[in-house]
Protein backbone atom coordinates (compact mmCIF):
# COMPACT_ATOMS: atom_id res chain seq x y z
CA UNK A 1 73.21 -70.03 -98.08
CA UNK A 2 72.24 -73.84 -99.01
CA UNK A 3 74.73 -76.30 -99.13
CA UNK A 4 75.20 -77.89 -102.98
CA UNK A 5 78.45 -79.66 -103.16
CA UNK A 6 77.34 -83.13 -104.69
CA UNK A 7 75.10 -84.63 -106.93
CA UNK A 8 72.75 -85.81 -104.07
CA UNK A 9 72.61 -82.37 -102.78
CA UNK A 10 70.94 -81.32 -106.10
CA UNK A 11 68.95 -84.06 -106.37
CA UNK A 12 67.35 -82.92 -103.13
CA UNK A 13 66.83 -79.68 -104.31
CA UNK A 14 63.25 -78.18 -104.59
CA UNK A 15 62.17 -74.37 -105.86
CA UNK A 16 60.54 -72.52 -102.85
CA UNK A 17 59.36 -69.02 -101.93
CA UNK A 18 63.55 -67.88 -101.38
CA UNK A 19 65.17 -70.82 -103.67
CA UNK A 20 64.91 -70.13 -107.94
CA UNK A 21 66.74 -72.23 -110.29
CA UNK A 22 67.75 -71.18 -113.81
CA UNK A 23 69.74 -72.65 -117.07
CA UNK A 24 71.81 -69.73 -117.45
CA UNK A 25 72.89 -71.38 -121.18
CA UNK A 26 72.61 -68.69 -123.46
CA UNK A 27 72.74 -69.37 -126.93
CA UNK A 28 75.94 -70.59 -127.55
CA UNK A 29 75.60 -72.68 -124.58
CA UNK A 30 78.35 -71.11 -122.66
CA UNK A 31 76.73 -69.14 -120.32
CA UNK A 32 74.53 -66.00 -120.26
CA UNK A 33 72.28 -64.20 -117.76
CA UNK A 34 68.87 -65.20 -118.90
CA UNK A 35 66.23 -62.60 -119.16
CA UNK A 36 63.96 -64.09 -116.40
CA UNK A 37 66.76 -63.80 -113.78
CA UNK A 38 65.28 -60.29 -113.27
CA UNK A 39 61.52 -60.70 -112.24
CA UNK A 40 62.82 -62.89 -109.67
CA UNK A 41 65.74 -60.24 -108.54
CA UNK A 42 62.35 -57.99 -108.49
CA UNK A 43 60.25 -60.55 -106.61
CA UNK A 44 62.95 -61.41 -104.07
CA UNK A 45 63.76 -57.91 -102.83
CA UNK A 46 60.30 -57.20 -102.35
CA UNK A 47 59.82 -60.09 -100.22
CA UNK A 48 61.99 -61.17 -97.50
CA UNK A 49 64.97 -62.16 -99.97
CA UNK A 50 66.16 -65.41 -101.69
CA UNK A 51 68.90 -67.38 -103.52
CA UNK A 52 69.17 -67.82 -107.12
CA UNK A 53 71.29 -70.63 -109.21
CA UNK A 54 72.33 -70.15 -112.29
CA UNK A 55 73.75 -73.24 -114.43
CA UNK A 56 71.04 -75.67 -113.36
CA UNK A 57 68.78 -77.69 -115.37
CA UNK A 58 65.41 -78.30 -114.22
CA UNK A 59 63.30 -81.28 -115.98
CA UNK A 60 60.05 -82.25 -114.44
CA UNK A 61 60.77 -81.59 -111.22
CA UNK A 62 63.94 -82.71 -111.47
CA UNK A 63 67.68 -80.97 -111.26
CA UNK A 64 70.74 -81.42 -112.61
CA UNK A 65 73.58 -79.42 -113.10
CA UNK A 66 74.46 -78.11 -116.92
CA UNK A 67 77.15 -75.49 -115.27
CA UNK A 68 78.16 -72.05 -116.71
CA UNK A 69 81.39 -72.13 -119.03
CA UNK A 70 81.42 -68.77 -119.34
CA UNK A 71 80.83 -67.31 -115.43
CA UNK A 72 82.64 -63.77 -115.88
CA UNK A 73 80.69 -62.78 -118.55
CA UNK A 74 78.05 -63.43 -116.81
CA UNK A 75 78.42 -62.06 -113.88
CA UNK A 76 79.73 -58.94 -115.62
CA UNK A 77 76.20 -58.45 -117.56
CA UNK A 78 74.58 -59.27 -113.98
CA UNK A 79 76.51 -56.27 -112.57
CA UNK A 80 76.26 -53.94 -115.50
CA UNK A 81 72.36 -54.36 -115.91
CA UNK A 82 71.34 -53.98 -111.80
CA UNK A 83 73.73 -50.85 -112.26
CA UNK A 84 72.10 -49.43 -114.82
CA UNK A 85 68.68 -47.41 -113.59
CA UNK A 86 66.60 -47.90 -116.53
CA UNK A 87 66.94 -51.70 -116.14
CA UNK A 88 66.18 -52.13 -112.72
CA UNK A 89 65.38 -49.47 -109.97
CA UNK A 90 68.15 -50.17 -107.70
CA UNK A 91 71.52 -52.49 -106.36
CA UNK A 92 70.80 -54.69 -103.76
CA UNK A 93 73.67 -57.13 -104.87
CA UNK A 94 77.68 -56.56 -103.73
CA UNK A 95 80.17 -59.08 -104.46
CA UNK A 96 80.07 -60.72 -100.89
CA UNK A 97 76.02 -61.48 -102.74
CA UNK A 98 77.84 -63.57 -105.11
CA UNK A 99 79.20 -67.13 -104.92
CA UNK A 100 80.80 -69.57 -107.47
CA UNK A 101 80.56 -73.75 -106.61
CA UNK A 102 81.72 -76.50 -108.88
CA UNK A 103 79.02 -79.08 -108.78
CA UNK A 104 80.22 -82.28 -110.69
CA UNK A 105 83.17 -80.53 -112.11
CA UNK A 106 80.95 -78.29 -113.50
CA UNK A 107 80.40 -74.09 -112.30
CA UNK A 108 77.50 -73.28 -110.86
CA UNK A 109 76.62 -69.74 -109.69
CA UNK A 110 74.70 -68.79 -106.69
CA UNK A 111 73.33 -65.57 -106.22
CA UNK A 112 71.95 -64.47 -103.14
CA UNK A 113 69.24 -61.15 -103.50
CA UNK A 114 68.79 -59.54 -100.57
CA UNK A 115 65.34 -58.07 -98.63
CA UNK A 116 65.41 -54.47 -100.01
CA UNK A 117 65.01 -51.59 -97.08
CA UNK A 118 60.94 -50.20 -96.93
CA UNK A 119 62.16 -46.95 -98.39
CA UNK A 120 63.55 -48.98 -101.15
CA UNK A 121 60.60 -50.71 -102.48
CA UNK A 122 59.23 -50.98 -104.75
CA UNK A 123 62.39 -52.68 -106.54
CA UNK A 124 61.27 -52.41 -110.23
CA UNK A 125 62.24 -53.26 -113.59
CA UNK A 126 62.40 -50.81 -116.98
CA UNK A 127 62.36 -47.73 -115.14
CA UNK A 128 58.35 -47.84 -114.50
CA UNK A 129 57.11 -49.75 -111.38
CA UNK A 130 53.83 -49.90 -113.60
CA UNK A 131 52.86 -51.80 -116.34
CA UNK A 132 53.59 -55.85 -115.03
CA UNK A 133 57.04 -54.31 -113.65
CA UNK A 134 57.27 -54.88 -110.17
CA UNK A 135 56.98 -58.39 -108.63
CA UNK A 136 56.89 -60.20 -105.44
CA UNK A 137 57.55 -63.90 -104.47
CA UNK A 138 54.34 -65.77 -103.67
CA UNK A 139 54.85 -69.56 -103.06
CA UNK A 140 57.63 -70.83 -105.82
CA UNK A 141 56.90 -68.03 -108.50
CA UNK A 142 57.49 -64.48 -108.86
CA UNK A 143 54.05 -62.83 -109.33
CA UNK A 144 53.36 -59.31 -110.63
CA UNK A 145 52.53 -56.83 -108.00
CA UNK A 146 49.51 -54.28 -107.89
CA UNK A 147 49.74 -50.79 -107.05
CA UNK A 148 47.90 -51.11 -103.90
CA UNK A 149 50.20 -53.96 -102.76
CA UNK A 150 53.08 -51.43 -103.77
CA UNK A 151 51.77 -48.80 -101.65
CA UNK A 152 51.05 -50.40 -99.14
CA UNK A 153 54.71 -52.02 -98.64
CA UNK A 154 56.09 -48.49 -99.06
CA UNK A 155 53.93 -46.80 -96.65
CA UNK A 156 56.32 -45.54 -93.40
CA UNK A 157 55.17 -47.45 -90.86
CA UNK A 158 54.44 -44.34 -88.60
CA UNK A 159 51.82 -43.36 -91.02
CA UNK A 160 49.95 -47.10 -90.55
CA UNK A 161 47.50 -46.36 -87.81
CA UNK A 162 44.38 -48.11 -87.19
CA UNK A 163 42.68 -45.43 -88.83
CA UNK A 164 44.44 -45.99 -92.48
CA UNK A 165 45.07 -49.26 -92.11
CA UNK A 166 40.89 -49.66 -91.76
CA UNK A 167 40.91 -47.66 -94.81
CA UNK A 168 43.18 -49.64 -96.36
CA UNK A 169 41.04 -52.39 -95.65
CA UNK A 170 37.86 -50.99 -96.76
CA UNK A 171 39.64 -49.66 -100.17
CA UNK A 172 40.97 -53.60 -100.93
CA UNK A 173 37.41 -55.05 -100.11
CA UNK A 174 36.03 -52.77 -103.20
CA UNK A 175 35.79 -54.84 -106.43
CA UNK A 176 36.56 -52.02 -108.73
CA UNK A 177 39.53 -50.81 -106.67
CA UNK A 178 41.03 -54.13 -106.90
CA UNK A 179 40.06 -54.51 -110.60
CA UNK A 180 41.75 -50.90 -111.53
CA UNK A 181 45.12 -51.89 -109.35
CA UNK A 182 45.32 -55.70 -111.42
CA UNK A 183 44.59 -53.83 -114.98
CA UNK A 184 47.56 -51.11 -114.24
CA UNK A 185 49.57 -53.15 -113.09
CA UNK A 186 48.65 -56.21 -116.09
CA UNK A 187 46.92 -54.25 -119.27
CA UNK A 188 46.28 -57.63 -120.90
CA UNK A 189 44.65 -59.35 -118.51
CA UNK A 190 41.68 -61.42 -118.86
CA UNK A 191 38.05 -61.46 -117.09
CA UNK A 192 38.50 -64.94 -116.32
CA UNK A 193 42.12 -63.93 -114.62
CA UNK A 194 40.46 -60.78 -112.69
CA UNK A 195 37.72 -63.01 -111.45
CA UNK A 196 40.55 -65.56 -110.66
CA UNK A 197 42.78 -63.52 -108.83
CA UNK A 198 39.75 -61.81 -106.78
CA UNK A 199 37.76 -65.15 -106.28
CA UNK A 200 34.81 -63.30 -108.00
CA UNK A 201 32.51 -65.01 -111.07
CA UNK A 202 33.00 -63.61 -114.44
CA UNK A 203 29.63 -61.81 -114.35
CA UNK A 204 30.42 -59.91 -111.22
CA UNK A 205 34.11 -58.77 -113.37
CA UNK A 206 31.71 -57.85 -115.85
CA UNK A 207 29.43 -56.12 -113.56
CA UNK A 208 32.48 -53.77 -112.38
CA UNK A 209 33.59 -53.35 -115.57
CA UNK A 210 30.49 -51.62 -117.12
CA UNK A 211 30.46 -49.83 -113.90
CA UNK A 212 33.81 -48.30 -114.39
CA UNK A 213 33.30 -47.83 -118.37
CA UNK A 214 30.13 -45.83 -117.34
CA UNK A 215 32.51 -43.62 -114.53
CA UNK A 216 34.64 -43.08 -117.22
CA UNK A 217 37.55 -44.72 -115.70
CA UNK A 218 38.06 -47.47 -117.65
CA UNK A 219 38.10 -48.46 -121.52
CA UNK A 220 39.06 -51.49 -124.23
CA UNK A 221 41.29 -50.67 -126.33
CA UNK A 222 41.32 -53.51 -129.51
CA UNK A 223 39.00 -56.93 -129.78
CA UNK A 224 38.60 -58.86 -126.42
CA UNK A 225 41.63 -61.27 -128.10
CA UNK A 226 44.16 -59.61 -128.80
CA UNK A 227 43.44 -56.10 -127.14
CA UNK A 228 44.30 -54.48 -123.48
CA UNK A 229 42.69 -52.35 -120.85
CA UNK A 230 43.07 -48.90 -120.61
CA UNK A 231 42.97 -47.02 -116.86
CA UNK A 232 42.03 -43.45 -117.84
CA UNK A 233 41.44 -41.79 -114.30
CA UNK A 234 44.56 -42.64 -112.38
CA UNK A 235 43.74 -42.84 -108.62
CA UNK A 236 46.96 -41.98 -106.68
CA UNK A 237 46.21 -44.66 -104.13
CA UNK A 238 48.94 -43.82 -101.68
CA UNK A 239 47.64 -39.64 -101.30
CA UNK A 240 44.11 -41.28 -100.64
CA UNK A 241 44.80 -44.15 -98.48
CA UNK A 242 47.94 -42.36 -96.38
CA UNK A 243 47.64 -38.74 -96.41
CA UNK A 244 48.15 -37.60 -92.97
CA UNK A 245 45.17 -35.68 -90.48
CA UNK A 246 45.83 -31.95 -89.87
């Protein structure tokens, strides 16, 4: 747990790959568990863990503390929502996970989220690890995760030999395979983000994408603005990639 007993200690402060400020305001200004608290609960557990403050202001860079008036209700709503399955897949958090600091005369609450267990992950949100649900923490941002990256994390370890693991391999170095895992996992994404999160052109996206229109795996659904992918052979990755030898 950081230290963040002054002013100066805030001012120090910086967002990292285990540190996440957030407001925390709510609408009447008193304090209420902000919507985005919960890709970064996501994110966290599926990396190795991380802290998150609530009742801080961030400006260019720049903290300072606005506090939370109201910290029961929101830690209630925290409770109540990472209890509640169709919210979020499971509780990592107890109350030991859960600190409150006056900062300036002002409440501040920090929330420490915990590495979740292999056989835990994915930690999801809306009761489908699909769909832009699951994240993981990748620098200071909480990035959506793609099915092969989820199976992958929950693969027993035991089942991880050189063999699969070269398959693995070979499976991530295929264009389409990657394209298919970033389109169920983001329906809306672009050509210009495929060929930005693969490091290909847009030409070779395009390439792959007629390619898997043709194999009948993949179609557009609406205008290029506006519209979203559709995956309509679903590969089950894990049965493929981890399936064990007679």
């Amino acid at each position: 747990m950081i230290r963040l007993n002054t002013l100066d200690d805030l001012a120090n402060l910086s967002e990292s790959v285990d540190v996440e400020c957030k407001l925390a305001a709510g609408a009447d200004g008193k304090g209420r568990l902000p919507r985005e608290f919960w890709p970064t609960y996501s994110a966290f557990a599926n990396t190795r863990g991380g802290l998150i403050l609530l009742g801080v202001r961030e400006d260019s860079g720049r903290f300072t503390v606005h506090g939370v008036d109201d910290a029961d209700r929101v830690v209630t709503d925290l409770f109540n929502t990472v209890n509640n399955p169709d919210k979020v897949s499971i509780n990592l958090q107890a109350d030991a996970h859960i600190r409150r600091m006056t900062v300036d005369g002002r409440t501040l609450i920090a929330v420490e989220v915990p590495s979740a267990g292999r056989k835990q992950k994915p930690v999801y949100l809306n009761g489908n690890p699909l769909r832009g649900n699951t994240y993981r923490r990748l620098h200071d941002g909480d990035r959506r995760q793609t099915r092969l990256e989820m199976d992958f994390a929950k693969a027993p370890e035991k089942t991880l030999g050189e063999t699969r693991v070269k398959t693995l391999e070979k499976a991530l170095e295929k264009t389409p395979e990657k394209i298919l895992s970033l389109i169920e996992s983001n329906p809306e994404i672009s050509i210009a983000e495929l060929g930005k999160c693969l490091g290909k052109s847009a030409s070779a996206i395009e390439r792959a994408i007629r390619k898997l229109k043709s194999q009948g795996k993949l179609k557009r659904i609406g205008p290029d603005r506006g519209g979203y992918w559709e995956v309509t052979e679903i590969h089950d990755h894990r049965a493929r990639l981890f399936k064990s030898t007679p």
